[in-house]
Each structure stands twice: as C-alpha cells, then as structure tokens.
Protein backbone atom coordinates (compact mmCIF):
# COMPACT_ATOMS: atom_id res chain seq x y z
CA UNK A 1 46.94 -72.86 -52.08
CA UNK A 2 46.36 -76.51 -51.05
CA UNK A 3 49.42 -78.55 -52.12
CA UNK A 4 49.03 -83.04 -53.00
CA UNK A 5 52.27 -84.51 -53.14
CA UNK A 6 50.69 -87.31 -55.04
CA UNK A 7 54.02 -89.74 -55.00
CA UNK A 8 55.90 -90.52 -52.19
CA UNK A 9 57.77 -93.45 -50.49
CA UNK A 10 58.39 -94.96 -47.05
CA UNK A 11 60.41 -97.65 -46.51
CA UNK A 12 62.88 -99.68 -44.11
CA UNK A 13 65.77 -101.25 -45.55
CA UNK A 14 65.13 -104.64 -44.12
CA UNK A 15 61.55 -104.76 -45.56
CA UNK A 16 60.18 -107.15 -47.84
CA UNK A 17 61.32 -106.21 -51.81
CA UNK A 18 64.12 -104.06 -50.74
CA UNK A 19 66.86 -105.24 -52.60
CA UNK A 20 66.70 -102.76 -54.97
CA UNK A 21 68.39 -100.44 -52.59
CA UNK A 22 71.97 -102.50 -52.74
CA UNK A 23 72.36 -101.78 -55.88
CA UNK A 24 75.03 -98.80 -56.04
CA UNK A 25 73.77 -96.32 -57.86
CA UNK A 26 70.61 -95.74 -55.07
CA UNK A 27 73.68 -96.30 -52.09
CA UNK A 28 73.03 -92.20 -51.25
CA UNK A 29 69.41 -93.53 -50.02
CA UNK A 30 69.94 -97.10 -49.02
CA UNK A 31 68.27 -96.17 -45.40
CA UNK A 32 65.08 -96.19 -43.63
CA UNK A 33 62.89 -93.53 -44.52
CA UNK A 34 59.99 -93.28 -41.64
CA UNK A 35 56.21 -91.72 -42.18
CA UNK A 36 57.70 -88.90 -39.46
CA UNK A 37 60.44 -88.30 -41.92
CA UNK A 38 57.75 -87.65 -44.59
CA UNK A 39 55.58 -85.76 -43.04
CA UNK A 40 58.01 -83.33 -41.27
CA UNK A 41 59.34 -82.60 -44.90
CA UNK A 42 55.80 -81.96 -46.17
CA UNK A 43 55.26 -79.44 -42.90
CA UNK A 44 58.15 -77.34 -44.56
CA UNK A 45 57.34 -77.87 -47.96
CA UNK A 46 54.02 -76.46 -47.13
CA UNK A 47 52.34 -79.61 -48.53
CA UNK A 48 48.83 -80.19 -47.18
CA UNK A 49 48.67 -84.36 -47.84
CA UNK A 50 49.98 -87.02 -49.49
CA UNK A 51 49.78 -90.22 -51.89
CA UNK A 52 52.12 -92.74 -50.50
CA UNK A 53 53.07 -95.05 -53.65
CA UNK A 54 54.47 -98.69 -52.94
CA UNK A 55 58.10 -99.41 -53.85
CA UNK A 56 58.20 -102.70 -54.42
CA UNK A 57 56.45 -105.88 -55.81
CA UNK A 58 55.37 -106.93 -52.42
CA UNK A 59 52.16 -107.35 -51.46
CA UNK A 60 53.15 -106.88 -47.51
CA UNK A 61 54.41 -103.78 -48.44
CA UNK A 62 51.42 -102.17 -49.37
CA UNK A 63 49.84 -103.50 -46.03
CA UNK A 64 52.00 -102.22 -44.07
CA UNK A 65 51.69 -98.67 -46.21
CA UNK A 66 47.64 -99.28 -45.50
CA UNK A 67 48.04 -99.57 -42.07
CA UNK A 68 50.67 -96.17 -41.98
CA UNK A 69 47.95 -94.45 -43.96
CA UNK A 70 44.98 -95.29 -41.27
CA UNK A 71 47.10 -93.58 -38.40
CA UNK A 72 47.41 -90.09 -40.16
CA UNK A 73 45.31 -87.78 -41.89
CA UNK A 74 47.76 -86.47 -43.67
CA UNK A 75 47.79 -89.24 -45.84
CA UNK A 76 45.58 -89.34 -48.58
CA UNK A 77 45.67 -92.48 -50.02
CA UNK A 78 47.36 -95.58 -50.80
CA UNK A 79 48.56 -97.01 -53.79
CA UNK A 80 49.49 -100.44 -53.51
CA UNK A 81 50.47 -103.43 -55.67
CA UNK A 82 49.12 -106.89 -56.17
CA UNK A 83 50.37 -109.40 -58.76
CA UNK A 84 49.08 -109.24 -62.38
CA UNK A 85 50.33 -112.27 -63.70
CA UNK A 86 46.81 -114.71 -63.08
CA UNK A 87 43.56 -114.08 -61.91
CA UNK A 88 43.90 -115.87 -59.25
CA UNK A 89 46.90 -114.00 -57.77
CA UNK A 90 45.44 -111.09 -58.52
CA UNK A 91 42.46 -111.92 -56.25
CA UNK A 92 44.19 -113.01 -53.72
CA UNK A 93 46.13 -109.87 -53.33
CA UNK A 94 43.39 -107.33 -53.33
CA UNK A 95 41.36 -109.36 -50.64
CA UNK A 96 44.39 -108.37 -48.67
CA UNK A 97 44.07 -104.98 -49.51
CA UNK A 98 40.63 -103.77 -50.48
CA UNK A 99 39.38 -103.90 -46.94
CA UNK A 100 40.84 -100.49 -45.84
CA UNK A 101 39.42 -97.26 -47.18
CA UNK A 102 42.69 -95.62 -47.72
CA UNK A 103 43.82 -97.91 -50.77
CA UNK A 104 42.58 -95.74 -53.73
CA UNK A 105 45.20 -97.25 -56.81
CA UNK A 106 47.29 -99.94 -57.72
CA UNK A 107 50.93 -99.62 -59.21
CA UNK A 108 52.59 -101.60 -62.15
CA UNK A 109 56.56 -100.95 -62.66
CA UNK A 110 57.48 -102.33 -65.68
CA UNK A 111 60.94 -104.04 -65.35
CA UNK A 112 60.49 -104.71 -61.77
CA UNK A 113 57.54 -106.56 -61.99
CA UNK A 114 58.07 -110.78 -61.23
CA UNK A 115 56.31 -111.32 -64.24
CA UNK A 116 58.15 -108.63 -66.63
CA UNK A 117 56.19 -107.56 -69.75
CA UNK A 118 52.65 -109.37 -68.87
CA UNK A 119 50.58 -105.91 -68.47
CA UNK A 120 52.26 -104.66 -72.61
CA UNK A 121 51.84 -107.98 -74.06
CA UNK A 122 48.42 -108.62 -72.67
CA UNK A 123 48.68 -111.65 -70.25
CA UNK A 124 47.15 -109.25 -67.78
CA UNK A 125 43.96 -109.24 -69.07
CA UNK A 126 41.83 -111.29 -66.81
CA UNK A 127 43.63 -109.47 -63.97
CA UNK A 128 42.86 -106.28 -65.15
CA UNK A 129 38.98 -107.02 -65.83
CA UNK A 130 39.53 -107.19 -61.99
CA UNK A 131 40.05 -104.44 -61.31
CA UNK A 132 37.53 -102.31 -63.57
CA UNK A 133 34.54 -101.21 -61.26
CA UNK A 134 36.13 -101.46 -57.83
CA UNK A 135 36.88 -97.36 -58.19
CA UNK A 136 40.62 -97.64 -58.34
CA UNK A 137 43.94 -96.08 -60.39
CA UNK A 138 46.35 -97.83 -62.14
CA UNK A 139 49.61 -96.17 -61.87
CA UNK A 140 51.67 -96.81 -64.53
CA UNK A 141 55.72 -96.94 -65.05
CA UNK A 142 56.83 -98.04 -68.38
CA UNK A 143 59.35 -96.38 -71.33
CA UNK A 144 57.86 -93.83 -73.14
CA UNK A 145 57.93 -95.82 -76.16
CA UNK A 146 55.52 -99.00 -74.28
CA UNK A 147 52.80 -96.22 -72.64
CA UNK A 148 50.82 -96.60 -75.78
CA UNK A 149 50.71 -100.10 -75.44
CA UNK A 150 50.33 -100.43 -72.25
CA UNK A 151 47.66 -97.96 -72.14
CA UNK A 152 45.23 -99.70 -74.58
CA UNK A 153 45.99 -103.30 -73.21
CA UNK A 154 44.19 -101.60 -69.98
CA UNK A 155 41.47 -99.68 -71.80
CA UNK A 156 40.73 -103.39 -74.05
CA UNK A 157 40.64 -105.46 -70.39
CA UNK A 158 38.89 -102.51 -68.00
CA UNK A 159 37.79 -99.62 -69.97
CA UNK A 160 36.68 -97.67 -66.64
CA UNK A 161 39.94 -97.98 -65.26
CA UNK A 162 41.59 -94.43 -64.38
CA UNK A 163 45.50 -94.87 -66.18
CA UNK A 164 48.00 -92.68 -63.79
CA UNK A 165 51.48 -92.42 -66.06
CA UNK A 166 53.91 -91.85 -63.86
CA UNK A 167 57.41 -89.42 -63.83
CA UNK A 168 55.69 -87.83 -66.70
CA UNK A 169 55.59 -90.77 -68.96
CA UNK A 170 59.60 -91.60 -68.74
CA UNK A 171 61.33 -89.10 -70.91
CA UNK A 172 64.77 -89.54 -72.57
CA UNK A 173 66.58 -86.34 -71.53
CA UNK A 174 69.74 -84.92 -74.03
CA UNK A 175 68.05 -86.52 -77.04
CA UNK A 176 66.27 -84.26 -79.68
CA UNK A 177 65.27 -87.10 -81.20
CA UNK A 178 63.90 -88.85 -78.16
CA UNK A 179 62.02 -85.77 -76.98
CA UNK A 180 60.38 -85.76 -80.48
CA UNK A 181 59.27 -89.70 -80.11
CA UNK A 182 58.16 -89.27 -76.57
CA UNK A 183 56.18 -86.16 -77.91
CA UNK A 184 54.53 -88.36 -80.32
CA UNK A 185 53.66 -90.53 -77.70
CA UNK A 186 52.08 -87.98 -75.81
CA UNK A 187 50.05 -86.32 -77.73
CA UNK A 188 48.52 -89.68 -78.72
CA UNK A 189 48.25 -90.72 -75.09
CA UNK A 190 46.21 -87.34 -74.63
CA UNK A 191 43.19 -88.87 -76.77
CA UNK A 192 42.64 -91.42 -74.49
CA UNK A 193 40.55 -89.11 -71.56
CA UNK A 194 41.01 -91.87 -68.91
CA UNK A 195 44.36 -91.45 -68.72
CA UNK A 196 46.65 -89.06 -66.30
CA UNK A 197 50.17 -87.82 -65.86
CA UNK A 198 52.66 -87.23 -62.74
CA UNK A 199 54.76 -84.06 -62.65
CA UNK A 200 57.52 -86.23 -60.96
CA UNK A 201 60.57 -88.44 -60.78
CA UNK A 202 62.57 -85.78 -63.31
CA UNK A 203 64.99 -84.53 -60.82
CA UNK A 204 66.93 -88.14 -60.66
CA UNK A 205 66.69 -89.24 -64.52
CA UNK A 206 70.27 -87.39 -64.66
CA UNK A 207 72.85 -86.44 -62.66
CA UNK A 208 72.38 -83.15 -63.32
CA UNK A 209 68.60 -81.53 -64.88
CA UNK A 210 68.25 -77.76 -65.40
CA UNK A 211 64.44 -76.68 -64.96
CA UNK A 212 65.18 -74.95 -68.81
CA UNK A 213 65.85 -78.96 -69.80
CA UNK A 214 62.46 -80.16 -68.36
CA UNK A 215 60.73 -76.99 -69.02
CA UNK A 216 59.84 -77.87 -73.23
CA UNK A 217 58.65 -81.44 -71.77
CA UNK A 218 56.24 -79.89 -69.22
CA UNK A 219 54.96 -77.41 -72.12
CA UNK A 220 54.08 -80.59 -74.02
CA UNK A 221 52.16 -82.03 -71.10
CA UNK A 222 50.44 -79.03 -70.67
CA UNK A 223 49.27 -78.31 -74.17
CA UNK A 224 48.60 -81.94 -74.81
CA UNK A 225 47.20 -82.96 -71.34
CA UNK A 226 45.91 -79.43 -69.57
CA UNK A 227 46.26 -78.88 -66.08
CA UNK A 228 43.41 -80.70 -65.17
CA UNK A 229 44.96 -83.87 -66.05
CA UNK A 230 48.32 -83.21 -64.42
CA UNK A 231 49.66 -83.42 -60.69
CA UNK A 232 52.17 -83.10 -58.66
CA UNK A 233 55.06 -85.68 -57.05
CA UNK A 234 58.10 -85.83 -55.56
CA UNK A 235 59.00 -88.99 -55.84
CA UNK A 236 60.62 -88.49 -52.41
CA UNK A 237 63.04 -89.94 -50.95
CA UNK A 238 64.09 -91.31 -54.63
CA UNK A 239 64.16 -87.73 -55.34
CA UNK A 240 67.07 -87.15 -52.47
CA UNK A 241 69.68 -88.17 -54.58
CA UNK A 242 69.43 -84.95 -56.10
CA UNK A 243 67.93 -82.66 -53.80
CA UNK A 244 65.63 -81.99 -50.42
CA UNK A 245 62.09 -82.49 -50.52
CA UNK A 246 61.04 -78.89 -50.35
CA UNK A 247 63.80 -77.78 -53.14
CA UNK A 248 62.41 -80.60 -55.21
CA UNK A 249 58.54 -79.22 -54.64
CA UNK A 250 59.22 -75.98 -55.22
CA UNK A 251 61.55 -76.70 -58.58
CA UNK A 252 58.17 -78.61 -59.90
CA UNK A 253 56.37 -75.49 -59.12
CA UNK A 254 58.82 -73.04 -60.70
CA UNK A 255 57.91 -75.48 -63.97
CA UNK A 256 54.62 -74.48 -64.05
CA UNK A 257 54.98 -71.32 -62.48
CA UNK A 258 53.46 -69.17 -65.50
CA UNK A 259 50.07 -71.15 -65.33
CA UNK A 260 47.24 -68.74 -64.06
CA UNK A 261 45.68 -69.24 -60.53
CA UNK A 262 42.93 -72.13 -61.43
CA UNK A 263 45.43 -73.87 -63.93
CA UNK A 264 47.97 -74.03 -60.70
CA UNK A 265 45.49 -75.39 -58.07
CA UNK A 266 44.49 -78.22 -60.42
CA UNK A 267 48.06 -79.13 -60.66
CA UNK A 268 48.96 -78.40 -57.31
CA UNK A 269 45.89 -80.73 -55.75
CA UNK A 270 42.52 -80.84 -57.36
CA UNK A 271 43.38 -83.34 -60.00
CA UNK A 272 44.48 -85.04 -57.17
CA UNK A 273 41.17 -85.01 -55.67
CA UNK A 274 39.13 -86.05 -58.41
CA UNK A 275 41.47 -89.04 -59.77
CA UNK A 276 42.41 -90.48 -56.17
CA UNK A 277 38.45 -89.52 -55.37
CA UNK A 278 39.59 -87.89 -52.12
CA UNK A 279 36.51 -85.97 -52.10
CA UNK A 280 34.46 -89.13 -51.76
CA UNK A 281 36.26 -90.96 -48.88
C-alpha cells in the first residue's frame, strides 16, 4: 500500500527564520536536516512521497523548499507561507511562489506568525479572499480551542478554500477535561466538509505518549472525520525528539491499525491525493 507522509521538514540551521531552533527545549534537533536525509528515511519507512511543510515565517524559505521539490519526484508538493497581515503582502508573496507547479498549500502557525492572532480575529480577510480560487490548502496550526474560529474566519473570507488542521487539531494530553473540550471542538469542526485533519505531530506534545493515550483521540477523528478526511504525517525531524522516522510512521499506523483495507489507503495516501490534488499535477 502506497504510503504520503503529508508533513515533513528540511531545514539548515543558518537559514532564514531559524531561530526557533536555539531555544532549548528543540537543542536535540538544532541541526541541518538535508532533502537526502528525508528521503533516505522515507526509503526505509517504505513511504512512497512526500509533503514538505515550511517551518518558518519566511517567505525564502518556501522558495528554497520549491526549488528542493522541482529536483525530486519524490516530493509531492509544497506547502509554503506568505504573510497574511495586508493584501498587499500577501500578493507579493505568492507572486514569488505561485510560479512553480509543486506549491499546492499555504501554512499559518498561530503564535509564530509576525502578525500573531490576524487569521482568528479576522484582519486576514482580504488576504484570504486571495487565496480562494487559485486551487490551494490552508494548513492550519492553532489551539484546539481557536480551530473553530479560525476555521469560519476562512470559510467567511474564501469559502472554496480546502482548511488542513494540523497535529490533529492540537490536543491537550493528561486532561479529561481537555480531551472532552477538544472533542467538542471536533465534532463541530466535522460539519464544516472543507475542512481536513493531520494524523501528526503527537509523538512530541509530551515527553513521553503511549499509543493507548492517543488511541481515544484518533477514535474521535475517525468517527467524527472518517478516513477519507484524515492523513498521515510525521512531522519529521520535529518528530526526532522522540523517535526515528520509521518508528514514528509505523506508531501512526499501529493507531489506525484496526481500520479495514480501503479505510487504511485513504489514510495512508489517497486523501492525500485528492486534498493536495496530486492527481491533477
């Protein structure tokens, strides 16, 4: 069975945006991480192609990720960032990038981004009427308890916008009461059709994350979401901290590991395919 790791980094530690990396608690992976390093982990993993996902707010970034992603087949797409905050930088960023046929989304990290807040509170919206039409995602990273917002400021600004949630919409882990509220959350996010989840980032939201821990929040996803709206990540080389990138693939496929054959290739690539529109490029 075809396997789409649909969220995965490169990066050097001198690029542009980097400075995340010095602060201590990502010290195990403050090093460069190469597009040979990726792919010679996906060879083992058994994983087929890839998504690579920019890491920071840098528009450079993503060029440089566009111009990695014409070189190799292996990589299936590109999703880049560009600047929300006005119109006019938004513009300005995607003439930089909408020339090359491997960009298919655009990322949004809440709490990272130079302009923190403007996608939730709605400053966005000129940006994000953009972007409707031009057959892109939005991936999404935001706490649980913003998605909904989040989610209909883009559906108000560009209702044919695909929504990608990422690391499966930012759980609180050891908190009944937060896995009840981000449950909540989810089923309501659910309603909206446009709108699609990651299997990823889990393994590094605590130090230490036993599949039976992750397991009732996957079961949620699944009976909310279906696997047709779910895919796979590794959020690799993030995902180091706490394990290889073939352990962490094949811990996200033990999670799902009781779905039947069709339910596991949807998660395991084909709703890859049909949100990143691999099948028309």
């Amino acid at each position: 069975m075809p396997l789409t790791d649909t969220h995965a980094h490169v990066w050097s530690v001198d690029g542009p945006g980097m400075g995340w990396l010095n602060e201590n608690r990502f010290r195990a992976i403050r090093r460069d991480y190469s597009i040979a390093d990726l792919l010679a982990n996906m060879r083992v993993a058994d994983v087929s192609d890839v998504v690579l996902v920019s890491s920071t707010t840098e528009v450079s970034e993503s060029e440089s990720l566009l111009e990695i992603g014409s070189q190799h087949p292996a990589i299936a797409g590109v999703v880049g960032w560009v600047p929300l905050s006005t119109p006019t930088e938004t513009a300005a960023g995607l003439q930089r990038l909408t020339g090359n046929e491997k960009l298919v989304g655009l990322r949004y990290l809440d709490g990272w981004e130079p302009d923190h807040g403007v996608l939730v509170d709605g400053r966005a919206r000129e940006s994000l009427q953009l972007l409707d039409g031009l057959d892109l995602t939005l991936d999404v990273q935001v706490p649980f308890a913003s998605a909904l917002a989040a989610c209909d400021a883009i559906a108000s600004a560009a209702p044919n916008l695909t929504i990608v949630l990422d690391h499966m919409v930012s759980p609180v882990l050891h908190d009944r009461g937060a896995f009840d509220a981000w449950s909540r959350v989810v089923a309501d996010l659910a309603t909206r059709t446009n709108v699609f989840v990651k299997l990823s980032g889990w393994t590094t939201r605590h130090d230490d994350v036993p599949l039976a821990l992750i397991r009732p929040f996957v079961d949620v996803l699944m009976a909310r979401f279906g696997s047709r709206r779910l895919m796979m990540g590794s959020n690799w080389p993030v995902s180091s901290m706490r394990a290889g990138y073939r352990t962490t693939m094949a811990w996200t496929a033990e999670l799902v590991d009781e779905l039947s054959e069709t339910e596991a290739r949807c998660i395991g690539s084909e709703t890859a395919v049909s949100v990143y529109r691999r099948d028309k490029r």
